[in-house]
C-alpha atoms as a PDB file:
ATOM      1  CA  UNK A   1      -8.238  22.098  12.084  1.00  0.00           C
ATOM      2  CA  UNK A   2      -8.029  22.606   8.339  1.00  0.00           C
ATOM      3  CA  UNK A   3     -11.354  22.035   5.638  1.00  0.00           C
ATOM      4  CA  UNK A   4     -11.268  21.269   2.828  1.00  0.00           C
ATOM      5  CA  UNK A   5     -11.634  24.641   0.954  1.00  0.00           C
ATOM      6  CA  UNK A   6      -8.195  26.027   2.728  1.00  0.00           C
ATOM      7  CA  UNK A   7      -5.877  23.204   1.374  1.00  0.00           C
ATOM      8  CA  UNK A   8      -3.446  24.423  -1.449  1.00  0.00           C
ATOM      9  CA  UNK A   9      -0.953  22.417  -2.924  1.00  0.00           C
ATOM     10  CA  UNK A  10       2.451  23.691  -1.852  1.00  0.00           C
ATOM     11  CA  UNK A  11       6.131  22.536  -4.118  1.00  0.00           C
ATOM     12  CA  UNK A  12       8.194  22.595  -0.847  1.00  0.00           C
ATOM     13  CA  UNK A  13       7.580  21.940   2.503  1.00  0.00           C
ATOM     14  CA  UNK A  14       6.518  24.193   5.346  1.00  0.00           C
ATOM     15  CA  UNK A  15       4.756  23.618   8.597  1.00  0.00           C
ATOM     16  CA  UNK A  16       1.682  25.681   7.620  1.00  0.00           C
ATOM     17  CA  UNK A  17       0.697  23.768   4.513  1.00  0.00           C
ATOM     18  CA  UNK A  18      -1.802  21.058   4.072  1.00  0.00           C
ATOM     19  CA  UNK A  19      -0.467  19.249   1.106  1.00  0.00           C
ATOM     20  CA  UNK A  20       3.358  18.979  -0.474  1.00  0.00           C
ATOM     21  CA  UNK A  21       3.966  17.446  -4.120  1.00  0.00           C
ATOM     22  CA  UNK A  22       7.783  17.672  -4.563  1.00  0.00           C
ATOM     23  CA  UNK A  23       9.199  17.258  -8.519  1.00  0.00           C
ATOM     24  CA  UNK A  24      12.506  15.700  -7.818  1.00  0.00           C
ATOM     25  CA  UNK A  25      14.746  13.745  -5.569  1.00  0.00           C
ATOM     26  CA  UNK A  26      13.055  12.574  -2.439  1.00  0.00           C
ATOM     27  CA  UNK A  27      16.308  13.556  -0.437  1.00  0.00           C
ATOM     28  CA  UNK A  28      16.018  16.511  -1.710  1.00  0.00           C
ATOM     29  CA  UNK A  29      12.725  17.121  -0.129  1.00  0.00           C
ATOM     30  CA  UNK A  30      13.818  15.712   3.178  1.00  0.00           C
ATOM     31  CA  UNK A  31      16.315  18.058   3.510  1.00  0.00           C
ATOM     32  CA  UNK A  32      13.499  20.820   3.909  1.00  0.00           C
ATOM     33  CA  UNK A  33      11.939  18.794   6.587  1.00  0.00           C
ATOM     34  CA  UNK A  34      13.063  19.465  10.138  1.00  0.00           C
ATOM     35  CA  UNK A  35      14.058  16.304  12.931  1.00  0.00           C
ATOM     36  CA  UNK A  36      10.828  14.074  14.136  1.00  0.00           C
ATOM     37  CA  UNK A  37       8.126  16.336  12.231  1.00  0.00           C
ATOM     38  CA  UNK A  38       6.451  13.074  10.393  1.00  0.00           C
ATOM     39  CA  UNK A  39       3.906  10.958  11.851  1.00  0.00           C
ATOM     40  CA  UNK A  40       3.187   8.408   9.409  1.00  0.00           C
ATOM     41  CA  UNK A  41       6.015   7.482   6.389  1.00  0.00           C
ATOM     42  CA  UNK A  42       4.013   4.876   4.296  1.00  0.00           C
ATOM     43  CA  UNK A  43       5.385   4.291   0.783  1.00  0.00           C
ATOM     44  CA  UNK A  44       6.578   1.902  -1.861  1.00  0.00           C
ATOM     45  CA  UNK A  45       9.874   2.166  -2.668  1.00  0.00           C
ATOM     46  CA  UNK A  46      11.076   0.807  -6.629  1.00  0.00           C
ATOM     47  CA  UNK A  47      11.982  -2.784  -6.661  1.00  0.00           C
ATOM     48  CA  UNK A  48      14.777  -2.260  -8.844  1.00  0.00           C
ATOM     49  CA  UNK A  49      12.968  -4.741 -11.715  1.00  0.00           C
ATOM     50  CA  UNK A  50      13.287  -2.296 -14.812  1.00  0.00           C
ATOM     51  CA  UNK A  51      10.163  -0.924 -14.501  1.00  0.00           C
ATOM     52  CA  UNK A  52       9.804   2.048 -16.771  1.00  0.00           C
ATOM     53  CA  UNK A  53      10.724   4.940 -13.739  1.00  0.00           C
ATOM     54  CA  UNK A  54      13.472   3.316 -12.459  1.00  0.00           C
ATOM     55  CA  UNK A  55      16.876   2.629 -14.065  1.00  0.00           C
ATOM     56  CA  UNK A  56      17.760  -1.169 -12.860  1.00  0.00           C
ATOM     57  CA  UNK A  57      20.935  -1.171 -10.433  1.00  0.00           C
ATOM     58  CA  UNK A  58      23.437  -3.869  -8.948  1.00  0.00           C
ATOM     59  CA  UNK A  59      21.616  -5.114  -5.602  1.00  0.00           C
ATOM     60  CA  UNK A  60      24.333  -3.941  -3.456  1.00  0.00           C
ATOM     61  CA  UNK A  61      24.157  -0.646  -4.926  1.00  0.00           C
ATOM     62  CA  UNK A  62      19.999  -0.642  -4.915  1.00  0.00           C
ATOM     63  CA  UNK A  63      20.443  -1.664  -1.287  1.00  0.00           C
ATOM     64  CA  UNK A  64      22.566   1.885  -0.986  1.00  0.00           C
ATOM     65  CA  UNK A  65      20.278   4.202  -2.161  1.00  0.00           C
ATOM     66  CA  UNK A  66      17.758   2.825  -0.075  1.00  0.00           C
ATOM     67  CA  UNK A  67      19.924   3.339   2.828  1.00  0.00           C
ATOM     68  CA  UNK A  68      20.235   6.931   2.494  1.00  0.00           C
ATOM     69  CA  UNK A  69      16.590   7.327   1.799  1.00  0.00           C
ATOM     70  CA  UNK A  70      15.365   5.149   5.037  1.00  0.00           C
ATOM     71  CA  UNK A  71      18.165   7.055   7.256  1.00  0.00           C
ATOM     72  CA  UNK A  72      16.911  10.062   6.459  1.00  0.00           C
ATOM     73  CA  UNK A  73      13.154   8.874   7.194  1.00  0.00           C
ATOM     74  CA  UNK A  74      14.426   8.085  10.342  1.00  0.00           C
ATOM     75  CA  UNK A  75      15.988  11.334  11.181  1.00  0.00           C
ATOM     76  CA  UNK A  76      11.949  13.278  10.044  1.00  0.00           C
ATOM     77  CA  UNK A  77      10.108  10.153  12.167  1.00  0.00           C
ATOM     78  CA  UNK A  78       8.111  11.615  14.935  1.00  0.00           C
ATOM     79  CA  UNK A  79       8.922  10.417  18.516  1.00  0.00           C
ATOM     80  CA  UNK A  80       5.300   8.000  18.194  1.00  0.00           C
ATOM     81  CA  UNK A  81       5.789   7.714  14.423  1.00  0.00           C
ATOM     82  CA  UNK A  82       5.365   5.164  11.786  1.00  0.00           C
ATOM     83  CA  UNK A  83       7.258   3.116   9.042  1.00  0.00           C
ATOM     84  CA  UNK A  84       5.685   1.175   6.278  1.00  0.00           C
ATOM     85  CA  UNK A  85       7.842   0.210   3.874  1.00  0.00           C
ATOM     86  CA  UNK A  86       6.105  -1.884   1.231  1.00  0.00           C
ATOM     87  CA  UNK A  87       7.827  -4.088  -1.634  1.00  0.00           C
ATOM     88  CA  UNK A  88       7.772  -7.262  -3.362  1.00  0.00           C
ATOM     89  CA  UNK A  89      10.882  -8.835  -4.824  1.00  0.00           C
ATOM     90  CA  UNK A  90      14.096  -8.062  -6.483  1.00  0.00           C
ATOM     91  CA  UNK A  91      14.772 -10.888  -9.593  1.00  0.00           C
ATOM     92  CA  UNK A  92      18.010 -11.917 -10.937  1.00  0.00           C
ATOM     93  CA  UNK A  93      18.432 -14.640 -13.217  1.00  0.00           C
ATOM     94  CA  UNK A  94      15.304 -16.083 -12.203  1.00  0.00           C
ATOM     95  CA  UNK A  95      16.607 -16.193  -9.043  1.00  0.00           C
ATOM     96  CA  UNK A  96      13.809 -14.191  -6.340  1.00  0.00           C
ATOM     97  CA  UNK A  97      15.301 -12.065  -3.391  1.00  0.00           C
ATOM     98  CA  UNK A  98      12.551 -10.906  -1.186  1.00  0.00           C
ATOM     99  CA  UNK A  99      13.391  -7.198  -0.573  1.00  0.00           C
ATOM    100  CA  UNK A 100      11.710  -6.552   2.763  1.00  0.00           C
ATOM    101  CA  UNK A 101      14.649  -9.549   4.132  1.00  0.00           C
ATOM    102  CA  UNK A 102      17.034  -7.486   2.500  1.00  0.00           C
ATOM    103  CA  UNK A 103      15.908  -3.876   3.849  1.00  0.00           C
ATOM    104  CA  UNK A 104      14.883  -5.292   7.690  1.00  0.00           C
ATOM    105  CA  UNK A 105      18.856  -4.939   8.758  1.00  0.00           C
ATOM    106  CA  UNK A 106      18.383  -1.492   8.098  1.00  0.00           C
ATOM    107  CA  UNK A 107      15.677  -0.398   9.800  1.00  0.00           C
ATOM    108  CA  UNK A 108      16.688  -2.412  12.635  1.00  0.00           C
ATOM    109  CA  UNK A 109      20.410  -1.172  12.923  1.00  0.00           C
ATOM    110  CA  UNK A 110      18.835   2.271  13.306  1.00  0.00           C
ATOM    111  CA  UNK A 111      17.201   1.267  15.825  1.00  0.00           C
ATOM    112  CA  UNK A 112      13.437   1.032  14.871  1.00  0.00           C
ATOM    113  CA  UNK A 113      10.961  -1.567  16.304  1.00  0.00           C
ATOM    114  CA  UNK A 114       9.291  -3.737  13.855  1.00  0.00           C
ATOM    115  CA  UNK A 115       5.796  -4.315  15.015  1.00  0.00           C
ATOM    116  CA  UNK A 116       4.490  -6.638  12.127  1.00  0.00           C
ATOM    117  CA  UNK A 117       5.254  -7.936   9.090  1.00  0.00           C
ATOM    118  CA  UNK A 118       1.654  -7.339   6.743  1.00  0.00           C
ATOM    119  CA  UNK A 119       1.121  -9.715   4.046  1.00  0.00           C
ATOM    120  CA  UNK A 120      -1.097  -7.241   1.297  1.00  0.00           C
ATOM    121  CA  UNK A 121      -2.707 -10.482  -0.961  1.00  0.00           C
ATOM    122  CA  UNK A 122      -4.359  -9.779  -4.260  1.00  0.00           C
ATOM    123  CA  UNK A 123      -5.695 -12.025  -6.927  1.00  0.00           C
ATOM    124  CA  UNK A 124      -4.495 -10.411 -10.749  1.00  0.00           C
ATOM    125  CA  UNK A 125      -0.846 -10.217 -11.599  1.00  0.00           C
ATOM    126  CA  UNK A 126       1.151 -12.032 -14.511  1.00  0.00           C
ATOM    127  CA  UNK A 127       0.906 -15.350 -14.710  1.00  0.00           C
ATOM    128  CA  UNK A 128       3.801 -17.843 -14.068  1.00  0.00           C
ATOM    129  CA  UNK A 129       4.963 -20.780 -15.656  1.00  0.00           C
ATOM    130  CA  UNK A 130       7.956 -21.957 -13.807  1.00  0.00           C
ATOM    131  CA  UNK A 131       6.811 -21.116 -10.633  1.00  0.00           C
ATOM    132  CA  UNK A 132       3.814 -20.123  -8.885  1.00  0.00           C
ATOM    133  CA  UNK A 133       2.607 -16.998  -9.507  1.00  0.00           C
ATOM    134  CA  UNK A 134       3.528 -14.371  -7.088  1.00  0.00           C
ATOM    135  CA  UNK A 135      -0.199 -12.724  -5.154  1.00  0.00           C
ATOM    136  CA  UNK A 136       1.464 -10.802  -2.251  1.00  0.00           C
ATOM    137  CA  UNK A 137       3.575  -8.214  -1.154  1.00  0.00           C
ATOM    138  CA  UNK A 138       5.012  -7.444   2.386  1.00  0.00           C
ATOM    139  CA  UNK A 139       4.672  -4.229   4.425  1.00  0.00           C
ATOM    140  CA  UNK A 140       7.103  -4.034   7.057  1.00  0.00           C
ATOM    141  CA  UNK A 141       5.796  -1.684   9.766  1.00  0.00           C
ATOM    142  CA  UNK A 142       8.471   0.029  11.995  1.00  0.00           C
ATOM    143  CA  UNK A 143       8.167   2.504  15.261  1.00  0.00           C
ATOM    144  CA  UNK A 144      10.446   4.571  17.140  1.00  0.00           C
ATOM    145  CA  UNK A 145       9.690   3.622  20.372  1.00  0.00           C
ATOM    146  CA  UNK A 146       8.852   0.212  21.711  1.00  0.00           C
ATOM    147  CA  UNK A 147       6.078   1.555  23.681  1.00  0.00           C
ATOM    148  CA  UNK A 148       5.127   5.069  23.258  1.00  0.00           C
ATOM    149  CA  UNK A 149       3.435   4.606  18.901  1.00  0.00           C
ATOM    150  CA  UNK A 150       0.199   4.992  17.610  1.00  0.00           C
ATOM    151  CA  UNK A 151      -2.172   2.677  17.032  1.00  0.00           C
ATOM    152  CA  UNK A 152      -5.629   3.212  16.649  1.00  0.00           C
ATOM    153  CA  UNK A 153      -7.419   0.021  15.706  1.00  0.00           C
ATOM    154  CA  UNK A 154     -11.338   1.155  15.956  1.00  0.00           C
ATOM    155  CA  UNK A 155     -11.314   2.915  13.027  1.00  0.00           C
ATOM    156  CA  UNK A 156      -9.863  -0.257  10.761  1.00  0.00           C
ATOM    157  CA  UNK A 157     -12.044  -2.971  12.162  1.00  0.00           C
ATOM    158  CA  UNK A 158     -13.521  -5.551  10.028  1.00  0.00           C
ATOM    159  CA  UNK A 159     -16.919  -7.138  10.553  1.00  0.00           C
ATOM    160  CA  UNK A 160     -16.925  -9.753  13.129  1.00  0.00           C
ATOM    161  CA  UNK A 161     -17.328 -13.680  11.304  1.00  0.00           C
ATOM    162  CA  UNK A 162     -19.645 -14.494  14.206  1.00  0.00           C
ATOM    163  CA  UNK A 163     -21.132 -10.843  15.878  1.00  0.00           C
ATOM    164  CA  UNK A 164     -24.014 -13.056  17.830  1.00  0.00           C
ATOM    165  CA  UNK A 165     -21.410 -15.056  19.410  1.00  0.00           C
ATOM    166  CA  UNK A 166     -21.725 -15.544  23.281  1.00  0.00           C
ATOM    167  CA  UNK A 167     -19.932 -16.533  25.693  1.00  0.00           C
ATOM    168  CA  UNK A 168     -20.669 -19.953  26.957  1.00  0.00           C
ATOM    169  CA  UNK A 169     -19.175 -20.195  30.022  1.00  0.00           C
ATOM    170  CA  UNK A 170     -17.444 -18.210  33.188  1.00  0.00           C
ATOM    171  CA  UNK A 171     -19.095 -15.221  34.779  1.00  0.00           C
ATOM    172  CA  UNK A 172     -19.830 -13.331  31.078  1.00  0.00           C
ATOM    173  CA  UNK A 173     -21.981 -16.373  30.548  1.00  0.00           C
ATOM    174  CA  UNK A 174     -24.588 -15.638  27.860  1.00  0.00           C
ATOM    175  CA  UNK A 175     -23.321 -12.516  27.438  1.00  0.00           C
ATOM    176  CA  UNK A 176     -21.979 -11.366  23.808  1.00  0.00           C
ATOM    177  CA  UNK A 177     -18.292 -11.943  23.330  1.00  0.00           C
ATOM    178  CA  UNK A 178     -17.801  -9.759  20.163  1.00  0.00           C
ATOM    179  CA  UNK A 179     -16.979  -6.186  19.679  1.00  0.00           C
ATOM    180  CA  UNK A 180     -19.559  -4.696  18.442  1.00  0.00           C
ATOM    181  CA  UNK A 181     -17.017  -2.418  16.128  1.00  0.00           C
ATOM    182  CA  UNK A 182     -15.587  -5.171  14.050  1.00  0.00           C
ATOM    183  CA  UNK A 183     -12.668  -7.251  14.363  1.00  0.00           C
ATOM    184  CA  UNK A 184      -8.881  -6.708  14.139  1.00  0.00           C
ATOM    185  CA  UNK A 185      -8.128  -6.995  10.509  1.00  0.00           C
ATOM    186  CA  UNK A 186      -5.371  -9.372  11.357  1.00  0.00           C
ATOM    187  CA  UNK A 187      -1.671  -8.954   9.282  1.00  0.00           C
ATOM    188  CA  UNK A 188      -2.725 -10.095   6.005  1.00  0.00           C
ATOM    189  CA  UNK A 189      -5.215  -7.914   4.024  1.00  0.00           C
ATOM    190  CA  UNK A 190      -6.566  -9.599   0.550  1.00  0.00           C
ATOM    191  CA  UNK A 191      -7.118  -5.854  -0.893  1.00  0.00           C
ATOM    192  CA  UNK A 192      -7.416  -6.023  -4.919  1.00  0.00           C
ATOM    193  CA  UNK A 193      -4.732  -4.204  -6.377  1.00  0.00           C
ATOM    194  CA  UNK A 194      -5.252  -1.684  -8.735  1.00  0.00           C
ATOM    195  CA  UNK A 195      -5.798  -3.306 -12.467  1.00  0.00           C
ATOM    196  CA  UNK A 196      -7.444  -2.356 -15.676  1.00  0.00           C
ATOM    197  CA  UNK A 197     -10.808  -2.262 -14.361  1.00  0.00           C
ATOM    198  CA  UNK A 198      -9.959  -0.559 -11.063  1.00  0.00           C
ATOM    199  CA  UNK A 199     -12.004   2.628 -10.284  1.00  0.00           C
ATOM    200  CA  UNK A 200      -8.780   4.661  -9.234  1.00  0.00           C
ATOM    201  CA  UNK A 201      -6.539   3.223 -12.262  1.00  0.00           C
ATOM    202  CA  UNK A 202      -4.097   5.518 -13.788  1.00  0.00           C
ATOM    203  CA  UNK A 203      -1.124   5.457 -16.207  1.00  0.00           C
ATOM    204  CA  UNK A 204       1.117   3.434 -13.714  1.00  0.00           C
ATOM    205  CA  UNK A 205       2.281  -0.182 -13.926  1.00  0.00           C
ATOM    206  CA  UNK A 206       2.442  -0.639 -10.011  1.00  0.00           C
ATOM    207  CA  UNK A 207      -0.242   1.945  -8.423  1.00  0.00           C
ATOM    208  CA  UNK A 208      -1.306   1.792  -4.643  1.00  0.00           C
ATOM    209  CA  UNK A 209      -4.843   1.046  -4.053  1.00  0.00           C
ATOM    210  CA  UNK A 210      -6.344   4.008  -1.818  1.00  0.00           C
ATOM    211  CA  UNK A 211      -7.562   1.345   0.759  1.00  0.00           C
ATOM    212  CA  UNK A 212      -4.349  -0.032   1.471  1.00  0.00           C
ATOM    213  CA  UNK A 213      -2.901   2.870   2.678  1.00  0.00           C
ATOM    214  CA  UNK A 214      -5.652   4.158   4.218  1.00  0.00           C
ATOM    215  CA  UNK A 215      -5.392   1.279   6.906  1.00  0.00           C
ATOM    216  CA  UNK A 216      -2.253   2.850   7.728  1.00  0.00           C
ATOM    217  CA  UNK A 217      -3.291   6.206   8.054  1.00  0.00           C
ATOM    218  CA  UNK A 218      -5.778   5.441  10.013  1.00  0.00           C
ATOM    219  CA  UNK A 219      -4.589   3.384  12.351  1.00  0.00           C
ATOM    220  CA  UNK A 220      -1.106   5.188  12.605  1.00  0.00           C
ATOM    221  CA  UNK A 221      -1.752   8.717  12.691  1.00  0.00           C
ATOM    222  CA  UNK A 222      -4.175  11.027  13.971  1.00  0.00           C
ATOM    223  CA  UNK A 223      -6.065  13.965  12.489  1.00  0.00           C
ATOM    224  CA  UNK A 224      -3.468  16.678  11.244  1.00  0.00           C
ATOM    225  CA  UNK A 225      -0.583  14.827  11.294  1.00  0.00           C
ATOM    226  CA  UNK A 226       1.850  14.642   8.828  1.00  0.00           C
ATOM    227  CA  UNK A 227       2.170  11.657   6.620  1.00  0.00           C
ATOM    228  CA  UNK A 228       5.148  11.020   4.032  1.00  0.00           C
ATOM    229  CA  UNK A 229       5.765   9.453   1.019  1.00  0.00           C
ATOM    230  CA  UNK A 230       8.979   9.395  -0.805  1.00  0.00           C
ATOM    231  CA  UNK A 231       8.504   7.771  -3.852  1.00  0.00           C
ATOM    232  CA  UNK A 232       4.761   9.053  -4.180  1.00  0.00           C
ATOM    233  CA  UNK A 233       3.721   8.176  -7.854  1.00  0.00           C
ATOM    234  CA  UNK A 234       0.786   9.225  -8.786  1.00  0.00           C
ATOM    235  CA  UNK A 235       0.126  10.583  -4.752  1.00  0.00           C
ATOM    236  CA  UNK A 236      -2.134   7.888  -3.665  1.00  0.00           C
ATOM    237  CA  UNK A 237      -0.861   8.678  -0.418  1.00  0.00           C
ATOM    238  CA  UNK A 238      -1.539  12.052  -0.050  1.00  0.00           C
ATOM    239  CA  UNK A 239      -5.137  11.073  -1.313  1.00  0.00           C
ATOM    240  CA  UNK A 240      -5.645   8.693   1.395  1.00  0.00           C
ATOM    241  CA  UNK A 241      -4.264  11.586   3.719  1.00  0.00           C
ATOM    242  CA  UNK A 242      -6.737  14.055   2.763  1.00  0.00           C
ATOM    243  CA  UNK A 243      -9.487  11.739   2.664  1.00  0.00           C
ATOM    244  CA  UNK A 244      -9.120  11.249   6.591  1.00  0.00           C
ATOM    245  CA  UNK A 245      -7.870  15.058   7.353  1.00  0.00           C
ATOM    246  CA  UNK A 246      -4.386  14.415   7.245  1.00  0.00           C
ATOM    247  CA  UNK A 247      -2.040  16.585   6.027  1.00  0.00           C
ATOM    248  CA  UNK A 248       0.545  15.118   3.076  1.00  0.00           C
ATOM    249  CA  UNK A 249       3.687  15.428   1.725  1.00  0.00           C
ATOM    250  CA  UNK A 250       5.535  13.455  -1.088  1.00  0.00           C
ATOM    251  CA  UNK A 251       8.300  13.434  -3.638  1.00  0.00           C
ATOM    252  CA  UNK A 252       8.167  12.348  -7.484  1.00  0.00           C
ATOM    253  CA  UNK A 253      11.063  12.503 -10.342  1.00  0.00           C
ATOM    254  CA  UNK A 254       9.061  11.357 -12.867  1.00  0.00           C
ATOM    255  CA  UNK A 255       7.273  14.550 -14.489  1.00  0.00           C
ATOM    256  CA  UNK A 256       3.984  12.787 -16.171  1.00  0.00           C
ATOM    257  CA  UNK A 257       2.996  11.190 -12.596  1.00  0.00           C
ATOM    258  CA  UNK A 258       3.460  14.087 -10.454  1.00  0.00           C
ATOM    259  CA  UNK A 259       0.982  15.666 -13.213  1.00  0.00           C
ATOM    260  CA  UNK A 260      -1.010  12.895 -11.942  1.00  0.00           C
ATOM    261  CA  UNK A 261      -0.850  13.040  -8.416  1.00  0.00           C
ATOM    262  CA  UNK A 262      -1.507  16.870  -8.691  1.00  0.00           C
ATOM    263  CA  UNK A 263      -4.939  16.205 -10.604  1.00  0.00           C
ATOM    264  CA  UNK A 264      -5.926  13.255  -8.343  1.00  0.00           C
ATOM    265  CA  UNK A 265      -5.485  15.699  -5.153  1.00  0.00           C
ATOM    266  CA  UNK A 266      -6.789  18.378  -6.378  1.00  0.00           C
ATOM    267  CA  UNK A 267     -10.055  16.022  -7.277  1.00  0.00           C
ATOM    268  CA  UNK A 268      -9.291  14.409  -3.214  1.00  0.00           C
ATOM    269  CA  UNK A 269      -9.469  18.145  -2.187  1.00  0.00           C
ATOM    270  CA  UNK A 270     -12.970  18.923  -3.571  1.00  0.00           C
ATOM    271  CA  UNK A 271     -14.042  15.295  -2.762  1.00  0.00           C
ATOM    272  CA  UNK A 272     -15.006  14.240  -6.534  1.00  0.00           C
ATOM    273  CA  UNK A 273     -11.868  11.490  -6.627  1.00  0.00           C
ATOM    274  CA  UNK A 274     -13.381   7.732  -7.409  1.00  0.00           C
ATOM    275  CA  UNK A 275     -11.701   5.322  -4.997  1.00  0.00           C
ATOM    276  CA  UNK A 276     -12.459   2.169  -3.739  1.00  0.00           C
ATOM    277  CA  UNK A 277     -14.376   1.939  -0.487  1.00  0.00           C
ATOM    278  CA  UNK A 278     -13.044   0.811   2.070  1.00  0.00           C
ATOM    279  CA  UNK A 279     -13.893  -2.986   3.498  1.00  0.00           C
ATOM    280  CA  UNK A 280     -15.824  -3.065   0.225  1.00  0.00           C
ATOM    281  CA  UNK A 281     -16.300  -7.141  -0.404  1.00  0.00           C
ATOM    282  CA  UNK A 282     -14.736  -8.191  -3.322  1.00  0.00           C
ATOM    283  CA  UNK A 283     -15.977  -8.786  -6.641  1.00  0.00           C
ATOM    284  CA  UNK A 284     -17.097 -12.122  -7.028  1.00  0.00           C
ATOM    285  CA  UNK A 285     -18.160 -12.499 -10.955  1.00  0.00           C
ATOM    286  CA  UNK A 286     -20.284 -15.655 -10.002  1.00  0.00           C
ATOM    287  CA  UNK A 287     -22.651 -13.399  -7.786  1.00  0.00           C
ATOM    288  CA  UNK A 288     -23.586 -11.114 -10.705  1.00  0.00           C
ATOM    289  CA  UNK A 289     -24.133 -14.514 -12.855  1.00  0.00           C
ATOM    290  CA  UNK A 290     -20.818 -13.179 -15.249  1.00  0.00           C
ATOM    291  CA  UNK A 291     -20.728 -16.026 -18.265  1.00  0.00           C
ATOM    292  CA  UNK A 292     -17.211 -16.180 -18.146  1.00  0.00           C
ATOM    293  CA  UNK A 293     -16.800 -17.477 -15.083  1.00  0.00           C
ATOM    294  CA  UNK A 294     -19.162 -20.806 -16.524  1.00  0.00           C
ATOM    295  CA  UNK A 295     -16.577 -23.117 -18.274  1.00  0.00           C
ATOM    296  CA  UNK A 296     -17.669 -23.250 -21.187  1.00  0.00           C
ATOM    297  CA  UNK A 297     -16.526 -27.022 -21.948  1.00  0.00           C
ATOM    298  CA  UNK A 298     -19.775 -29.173 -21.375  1.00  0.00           C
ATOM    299  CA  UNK A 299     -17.694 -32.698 -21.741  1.00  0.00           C
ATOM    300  CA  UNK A 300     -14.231 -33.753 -20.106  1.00  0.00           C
ATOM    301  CA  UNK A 301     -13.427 -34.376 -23.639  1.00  0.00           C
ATOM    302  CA  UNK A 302     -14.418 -30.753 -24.653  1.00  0.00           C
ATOM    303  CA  UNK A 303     -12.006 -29.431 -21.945  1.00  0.00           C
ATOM    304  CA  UNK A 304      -9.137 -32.451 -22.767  1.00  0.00           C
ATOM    305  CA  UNK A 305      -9.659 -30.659 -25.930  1.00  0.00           C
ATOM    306  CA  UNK A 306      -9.024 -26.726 -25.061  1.00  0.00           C
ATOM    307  CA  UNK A 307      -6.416 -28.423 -22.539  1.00  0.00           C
ATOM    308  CA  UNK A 308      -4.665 -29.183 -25.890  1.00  0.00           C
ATOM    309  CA  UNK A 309      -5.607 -26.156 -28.271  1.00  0.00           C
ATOM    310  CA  UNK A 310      -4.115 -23.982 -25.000  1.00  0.00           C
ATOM    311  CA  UNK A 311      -1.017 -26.024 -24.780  1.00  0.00           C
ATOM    312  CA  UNK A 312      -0.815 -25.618 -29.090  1.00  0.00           C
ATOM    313  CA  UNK A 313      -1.082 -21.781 -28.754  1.00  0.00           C
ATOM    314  CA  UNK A 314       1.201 -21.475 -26.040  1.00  0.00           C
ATOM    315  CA  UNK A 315       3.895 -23.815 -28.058  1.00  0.00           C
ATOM    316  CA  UNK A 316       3.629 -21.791 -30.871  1.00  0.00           C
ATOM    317  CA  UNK A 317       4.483 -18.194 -29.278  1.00  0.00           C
ATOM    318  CA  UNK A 318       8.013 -19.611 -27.933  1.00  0.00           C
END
C-alpha cells in the first residue's frame, strides 16, 4: 500500500502510479488504459448549456460524443466496477431535457445494471422566474454485473434519527433496533454545492463538492483501486481519491483547470487541502443569530411595501 510521501503526479497512465492528470481529450487518455482496469468511474460530464469550457452542440450530436466517451468507460470498467454519471439538464428554447433520461439508453444497451438513480439536492443556484428554480441533479449509478459490485455502506452511514430506538415487540423485545454505525444515507443527499463561500471554491462555474464524491468512493471502491474521471475539472475527484487511499486518474482540455487540479492534489497529497467534512450539518444562519436571516420589515405594510420596491427594481432591469 502506497503513503502519502510516494505519490507523484504522472501525465499518462501506468499501472504503477498513484495519481494521473491528463491535458487533453479524455479518449485520448482511455486509449492508454488497458480492458476492466477501473474500479470506480465517477464524473460529471458537460451539459452542453454554453458554459465557458464547452462549445454548445445539437443534442443529437452532444448525445454522440457522449456515446463514445461512456463506451469506452465501459470497455476500462472493472468486472465489480462502478458508473456514476452525474448531470442536470440540457435547455433549448426554454424547453428542459433531463440528460440522465437521455444518456440511461446507453448505458443500458451496453449492458450495465443501473442500481439507483441519486437525487444530489442543494439549496443556492440562480433563481427562476418562469419556473421553479432547479435544486437537484441526478447521479445515475451503473455496475457490470448484477451481482458480483461493490458496495460498502459502513463507511457512508449517517447518524441514526432515533439511535435509542427499541424494539417493542417479537423475540428482540427491548432490545435496540438501530445500527449503532449510522443509517443508510438513502438516494437523495442534500450536500451544499460548492458556491462563493465554499471552503474548496475555485475558478469554476460548476465545481464538485469533495463530499459528494467521496460517498462514491467510498462506498464503491476499496483501498488502491483505481478511480476515473473523464471530464475532471479542477480534479475534485482525484482529491476525494487520495483522501481515502485511492489511486486517481483523470482527463482535462481546458489548460487553466488542470493548473488547478494539479495544485489542489498536490495540497490533497501533503494533506493541507480545505474541504468540507464529510456529514458536516449544514449551515443554518439562524443558529449563529445571522441578521439577515431576520426580515427586516416590522409591519405587513412595511413588507407590502419592499413587495413593491422589489417588483419596481425588477421592472426596471427588463
Amino acid at each position: 500500500m502506497f503513503t502519502r510521501n510516494t505519490i507523484n503526479i504522472s501525465n499518462s497512465f501506468d499501472q504503477k502510479e498513484h495519481v494521473v492528470v491528463y491535458h487533453g481529450s479524455c479518449l485520448e487518455l482511455l486509449k492508454q488504459i488497458p480492458d476492466r482496469k477501473i474500479q470506480l468511474i465517477a464524473t460529471s460530464p458537460p451539459y452542453n448549456i454554453g458554459k465557458e469550457y464547452e462549445r454548445k452542440l445539437k443534442l443529437q450530436e452532444y448525445i454522440n460524443q457522449q456515446v463514445a466517451v461512456i463506451e469506452e468507460c465501459v470497455r476500462v470498467l472493472s468486472d465489480q466496477g462502478s458508473i456514476c454519471w452525474q448531470v442536470g439538464n440540457y435547455v433549448e428554447d426554454g424547453k428542459i431535457i433531463p440528460l440522465d433520461t437521455i444518456l440511461y439508453p446507453i448505458f443500458n444497451d451496453l449492458g450495465l445494471v443501473m442500481r439507483n438513480r441519486i437525487i444530489w439536492h442543494f439549496e443556492h443556484g440562480l433563481h427562476c422566474s418562469k419556473r421553479f428554480s432547479g435544486r437537484y441533479e441526478a447521479i445515475i449509478w451503473f455496475t457490470r454485473n448484477t451481482k458480483d459490485y461493490i458496495f460498502n455502506l459502513d463507511p457512508i452511514r449517517i447518524p441514526q434519527k432515533y439511535p435509542a430506538k427499541k424494539y417493542f415487540k417479537g423475540p428482540k423485545a427491548g432490545e435496540y433496533s438501530c445500527n449503532p454505525l449510522g443509517k443508510n444515507p438513502g438516494d437523495v443527499w442534500d450536500i451544499p454545492n460548492v458556491k462563493s463561500n465554499h471552503v474548496e471554491k475555485t475558478d469554476h462555474p460548476c465545481q464538485f463538492p469533495v463530499e459528494l464524491i467521496e460517498r462514491m468512493v467510498l462506498s464503491m471502491s476499496n483501498e488502491g483501486d483505481w478511480v476515473f474521471d473523464p471530464f475532471l475539472g479542477t480534479g475534485t475527484t482525484i482529491v476525494a481519491a487520495i483522501k481515502n487511499k485511492r489511486r486517481g486518474i483523470g482527463s482535462e482540455v481546458v489548460e487553466k483547470y488542470v493548473a488547478l487540479a494539479n495544485e489542489r492534489i498536490k495540497k490533497a497529497i501533503k494533506g493541507t487541502l480545505k474541504t468540507r467534512p464529510m456529514n458536516k450539518p449544514k449551515y443554518d444562519p439562524k443558529d449563529y443569530n445571522n441578521k439577515q436571516a431576520i426580515p427586516p420589515w416590522e409591519t405587513n405594510s412595511d413588507k407590502l411595501r419592499q413587495v413593491e420596491l422589489f417588483a419596481q427594481t425588477r421592472s426596471s432591469l427588463k
